[in-house]
Protein backbone atom coordinates (compact mmCIF):
# COMPACT_ATOMS: atom_id res chain seq x y z
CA UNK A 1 13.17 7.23 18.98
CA UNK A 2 16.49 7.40 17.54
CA UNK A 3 17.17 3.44 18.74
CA UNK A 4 14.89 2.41 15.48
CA UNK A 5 16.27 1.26 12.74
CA UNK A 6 15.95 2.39 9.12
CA UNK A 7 13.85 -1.10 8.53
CA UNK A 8 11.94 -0.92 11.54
CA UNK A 9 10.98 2.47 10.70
CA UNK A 10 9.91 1.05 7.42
CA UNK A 11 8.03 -1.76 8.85
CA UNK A 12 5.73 0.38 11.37
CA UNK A 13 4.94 2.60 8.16
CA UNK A 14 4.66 0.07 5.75
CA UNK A 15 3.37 -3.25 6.91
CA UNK A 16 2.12 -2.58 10.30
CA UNK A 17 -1.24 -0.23 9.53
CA UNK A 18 -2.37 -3.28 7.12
CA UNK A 19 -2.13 -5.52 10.16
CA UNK A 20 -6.11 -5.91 10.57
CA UNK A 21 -6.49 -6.52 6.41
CA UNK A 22 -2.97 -9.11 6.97
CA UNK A 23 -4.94 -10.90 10.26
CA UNK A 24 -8.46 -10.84 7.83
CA UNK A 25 -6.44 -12.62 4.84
CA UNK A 26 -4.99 -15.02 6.83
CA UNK A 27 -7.66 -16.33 8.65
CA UNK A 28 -9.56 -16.63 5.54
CA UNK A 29 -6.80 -18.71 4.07
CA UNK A 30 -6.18 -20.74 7.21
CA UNK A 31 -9.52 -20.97 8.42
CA UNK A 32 -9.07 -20.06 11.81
CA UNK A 33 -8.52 -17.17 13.93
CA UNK A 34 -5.13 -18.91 15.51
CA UNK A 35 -3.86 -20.32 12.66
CA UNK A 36 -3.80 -16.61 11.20
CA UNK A 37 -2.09 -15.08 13.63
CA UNK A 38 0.92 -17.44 13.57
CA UNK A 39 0.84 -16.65 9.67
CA UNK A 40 1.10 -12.88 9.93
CA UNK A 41 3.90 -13.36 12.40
CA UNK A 42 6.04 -15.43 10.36
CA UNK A 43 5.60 -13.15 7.61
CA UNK A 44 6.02 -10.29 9.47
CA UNK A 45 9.32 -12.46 10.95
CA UNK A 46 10.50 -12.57 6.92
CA UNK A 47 9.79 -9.51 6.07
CA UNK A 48 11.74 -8.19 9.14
CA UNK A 49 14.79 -10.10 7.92
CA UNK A 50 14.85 -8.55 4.41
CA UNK A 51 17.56 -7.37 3.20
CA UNK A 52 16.47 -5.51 0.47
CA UNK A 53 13.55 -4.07 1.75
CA UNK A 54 14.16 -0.86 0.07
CA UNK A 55 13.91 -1.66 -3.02
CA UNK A 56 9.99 -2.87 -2.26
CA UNK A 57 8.20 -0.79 -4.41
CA UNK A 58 4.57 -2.35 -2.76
CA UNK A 59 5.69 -3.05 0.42
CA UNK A 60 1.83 -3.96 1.55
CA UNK A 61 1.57 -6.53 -1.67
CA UNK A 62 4.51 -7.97 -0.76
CA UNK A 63 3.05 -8.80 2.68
CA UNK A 64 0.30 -10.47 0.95
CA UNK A 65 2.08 -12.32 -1.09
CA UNK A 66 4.49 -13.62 1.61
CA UNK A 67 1.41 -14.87 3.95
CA UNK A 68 -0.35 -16.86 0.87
CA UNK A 69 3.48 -18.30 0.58
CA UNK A 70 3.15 -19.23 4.16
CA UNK A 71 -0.67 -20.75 4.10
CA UNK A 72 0.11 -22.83 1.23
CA UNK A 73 3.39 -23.72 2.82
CA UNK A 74 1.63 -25.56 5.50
CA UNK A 75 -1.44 -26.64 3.50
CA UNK A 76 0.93 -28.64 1.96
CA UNK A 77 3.02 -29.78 5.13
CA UNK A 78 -0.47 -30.23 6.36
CA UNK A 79 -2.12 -34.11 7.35
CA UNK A 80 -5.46 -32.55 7.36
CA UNK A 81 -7.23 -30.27 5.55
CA UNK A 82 -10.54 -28.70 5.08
CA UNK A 83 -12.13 -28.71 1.60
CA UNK A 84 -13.06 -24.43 2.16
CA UNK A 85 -9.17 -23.89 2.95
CA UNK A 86 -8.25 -25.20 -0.09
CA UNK A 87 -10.40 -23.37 -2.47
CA UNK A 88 -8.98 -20.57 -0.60
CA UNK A 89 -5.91 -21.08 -1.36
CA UNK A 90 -7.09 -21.32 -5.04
CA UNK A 91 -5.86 -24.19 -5.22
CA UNK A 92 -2.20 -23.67 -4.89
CA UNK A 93 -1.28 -21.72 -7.71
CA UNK A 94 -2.02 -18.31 -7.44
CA UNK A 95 -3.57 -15.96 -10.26
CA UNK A 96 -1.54 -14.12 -12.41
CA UNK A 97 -0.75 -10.67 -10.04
CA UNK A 98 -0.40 -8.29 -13.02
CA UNK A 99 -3.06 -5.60 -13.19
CA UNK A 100 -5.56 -5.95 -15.82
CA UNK A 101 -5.28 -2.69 -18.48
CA UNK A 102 -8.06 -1.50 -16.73
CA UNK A 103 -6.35 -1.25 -13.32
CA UNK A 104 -2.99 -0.32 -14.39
CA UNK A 105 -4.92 3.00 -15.97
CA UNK A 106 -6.62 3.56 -12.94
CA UNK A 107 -3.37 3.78 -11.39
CA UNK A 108 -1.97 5.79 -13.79
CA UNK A 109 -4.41 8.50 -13.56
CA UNK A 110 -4.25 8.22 -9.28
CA UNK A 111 -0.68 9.13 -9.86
CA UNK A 112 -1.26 11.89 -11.77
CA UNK A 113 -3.52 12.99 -9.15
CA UNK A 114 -1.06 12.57 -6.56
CA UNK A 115 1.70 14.12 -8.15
CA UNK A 116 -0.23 17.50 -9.07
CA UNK A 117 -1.50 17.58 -5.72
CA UNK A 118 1.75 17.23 -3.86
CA UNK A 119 2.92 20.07 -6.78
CA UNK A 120 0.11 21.87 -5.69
CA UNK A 121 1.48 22.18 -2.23
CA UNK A 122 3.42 25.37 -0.61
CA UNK A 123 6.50 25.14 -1.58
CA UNK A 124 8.05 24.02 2.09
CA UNK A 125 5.61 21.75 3.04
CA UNK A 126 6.48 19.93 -0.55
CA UNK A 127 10.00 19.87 -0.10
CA UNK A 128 9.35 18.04 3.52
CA UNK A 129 6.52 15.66 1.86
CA UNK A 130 8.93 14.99 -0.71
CA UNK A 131 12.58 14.17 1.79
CA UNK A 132 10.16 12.48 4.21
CA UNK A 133 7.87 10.21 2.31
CA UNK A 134 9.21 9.88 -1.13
CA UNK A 135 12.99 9.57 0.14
CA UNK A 136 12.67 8.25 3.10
CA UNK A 137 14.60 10.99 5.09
CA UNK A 138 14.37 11.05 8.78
CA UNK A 139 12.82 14.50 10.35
CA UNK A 140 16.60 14.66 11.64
CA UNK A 141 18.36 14.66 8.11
CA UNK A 142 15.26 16.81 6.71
CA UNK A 143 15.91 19.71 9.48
CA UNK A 144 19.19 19.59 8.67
CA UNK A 145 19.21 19.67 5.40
CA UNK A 146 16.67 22.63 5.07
CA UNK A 147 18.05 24.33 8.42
CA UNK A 148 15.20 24.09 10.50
CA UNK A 149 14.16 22.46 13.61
CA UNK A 150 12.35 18.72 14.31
CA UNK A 151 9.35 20.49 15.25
CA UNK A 152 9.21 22.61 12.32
CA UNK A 153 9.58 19.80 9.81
CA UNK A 154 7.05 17.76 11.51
CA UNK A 155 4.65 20.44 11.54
CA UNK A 156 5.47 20.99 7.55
CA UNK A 157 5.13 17.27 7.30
CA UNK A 158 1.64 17.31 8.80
CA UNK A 159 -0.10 20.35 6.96
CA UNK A 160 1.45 19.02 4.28
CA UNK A 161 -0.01 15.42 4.65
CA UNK A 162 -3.36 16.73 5.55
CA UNK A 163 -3.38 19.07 2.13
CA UNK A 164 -2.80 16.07 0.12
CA UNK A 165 -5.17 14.19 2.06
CA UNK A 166 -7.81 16.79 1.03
CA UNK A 167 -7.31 17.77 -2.16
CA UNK A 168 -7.13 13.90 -3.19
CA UNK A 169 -10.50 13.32 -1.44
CA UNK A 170 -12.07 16.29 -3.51
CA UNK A 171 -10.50 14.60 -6.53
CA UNK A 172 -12.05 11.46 -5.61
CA UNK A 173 -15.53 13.28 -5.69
CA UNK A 174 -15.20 14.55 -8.45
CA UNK A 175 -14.12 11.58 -10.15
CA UNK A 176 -16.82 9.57 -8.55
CA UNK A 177 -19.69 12.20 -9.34
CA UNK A 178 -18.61 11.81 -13.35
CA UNK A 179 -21.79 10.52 -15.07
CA UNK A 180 -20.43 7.16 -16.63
CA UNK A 181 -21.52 7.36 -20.44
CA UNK A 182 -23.07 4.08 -21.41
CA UNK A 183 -20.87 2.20 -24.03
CA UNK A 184 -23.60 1.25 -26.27
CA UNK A 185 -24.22 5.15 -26.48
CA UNK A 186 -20.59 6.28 -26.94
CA UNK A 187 -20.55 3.93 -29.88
CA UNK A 188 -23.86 5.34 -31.83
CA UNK A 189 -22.49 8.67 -31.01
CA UNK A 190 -18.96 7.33 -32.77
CA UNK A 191 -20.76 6.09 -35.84
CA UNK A 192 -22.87 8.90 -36.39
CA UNK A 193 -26.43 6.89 -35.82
């Protein structure tokens, strides 16, 4: 499909999979199926217009943000409206977006994961993960670049995608089978009682 565009590239790998969780948000802001839909498409209209899309570091937040923009654009162009849409909308002024210390270390720590997993990975298959997702190389430039073919690079791409996938969910497991240690505990144990 070499008549996409760089952006529109972005946008089917970016924004579109959230679609259903971008439709879901909106109609719970709007308060109607309808309504929603002509919210996602004029974000997905603004979004499509950026011109620094690249520089997005959360494309899928961004989305978000844009379609709350939107609702409370016409809640407030709005002669009408329901008492449920507004406490939606919480109430206009949205909460602080900053992750709380507990998130952002949460984060941290998936990262880490992510980044010893994709180290983790055969070497070629790391180099293609790395031009294709991180850099944003087309398969094109990548099979250039390494002098191999499309089909190669895409295979790479996929055993390489599908390593990551795994070795992250076994992470996850793991993570998730850690007894938590009760914080009333850890703090006798601290004090010596």
């Amino acid at each position: 499909m070499t008549w996409l565009r760089e952006i529109d590239r972005w946008f089917i790998d970016s924004i579109l999979p959230y679609r259903p969780r971008h439709l879901e948000y909106a109609a719970r802001l709007a308060g109607n199926r309808a309504e929603a839909d002509d919210i996602v498409q004029d974000a997905y209209t603004r979004l499509i217009a950026l011109s620094d899309w690249q520089r997005l570091e959360n494309p899928h937040a961004f989305a978000m943000r844009t379609i709350h923009n939107i609702a409370v654009e016409r809640f407030r162009k709005a002669d009408v409206v329901r008492i449920r849409q507004a406490a939606h909308l919480d109430w206009l002024d949205p909460a602080d977006d900053s992750p709380s210390p507990e998130r952002a270390l949460v984060a941290r720590r998936e990262l880490e994961q992510v980044a010893v997993a994709l180290d983790d990975l055969p070497e070629r298959c790391r180099e293609v993960v790395k031009l294709r997702r991180i850099e944003g190389h087309s398969p094109g430039e990548i099979a250039e670049k390494l002098g191999i073919s499309v089909s190669t690079v895409e295979k790479h791409l996929a055993k390489g995608l599908r390593l990551l996938t795994e070795r992250l969910a076994a992470a996850q497991l793991i993570r998730e089978s850690e007894p938590l240690i009760p914080w009333t505990r850890l703090k006798k144990d601290r004090t010596g009682s």
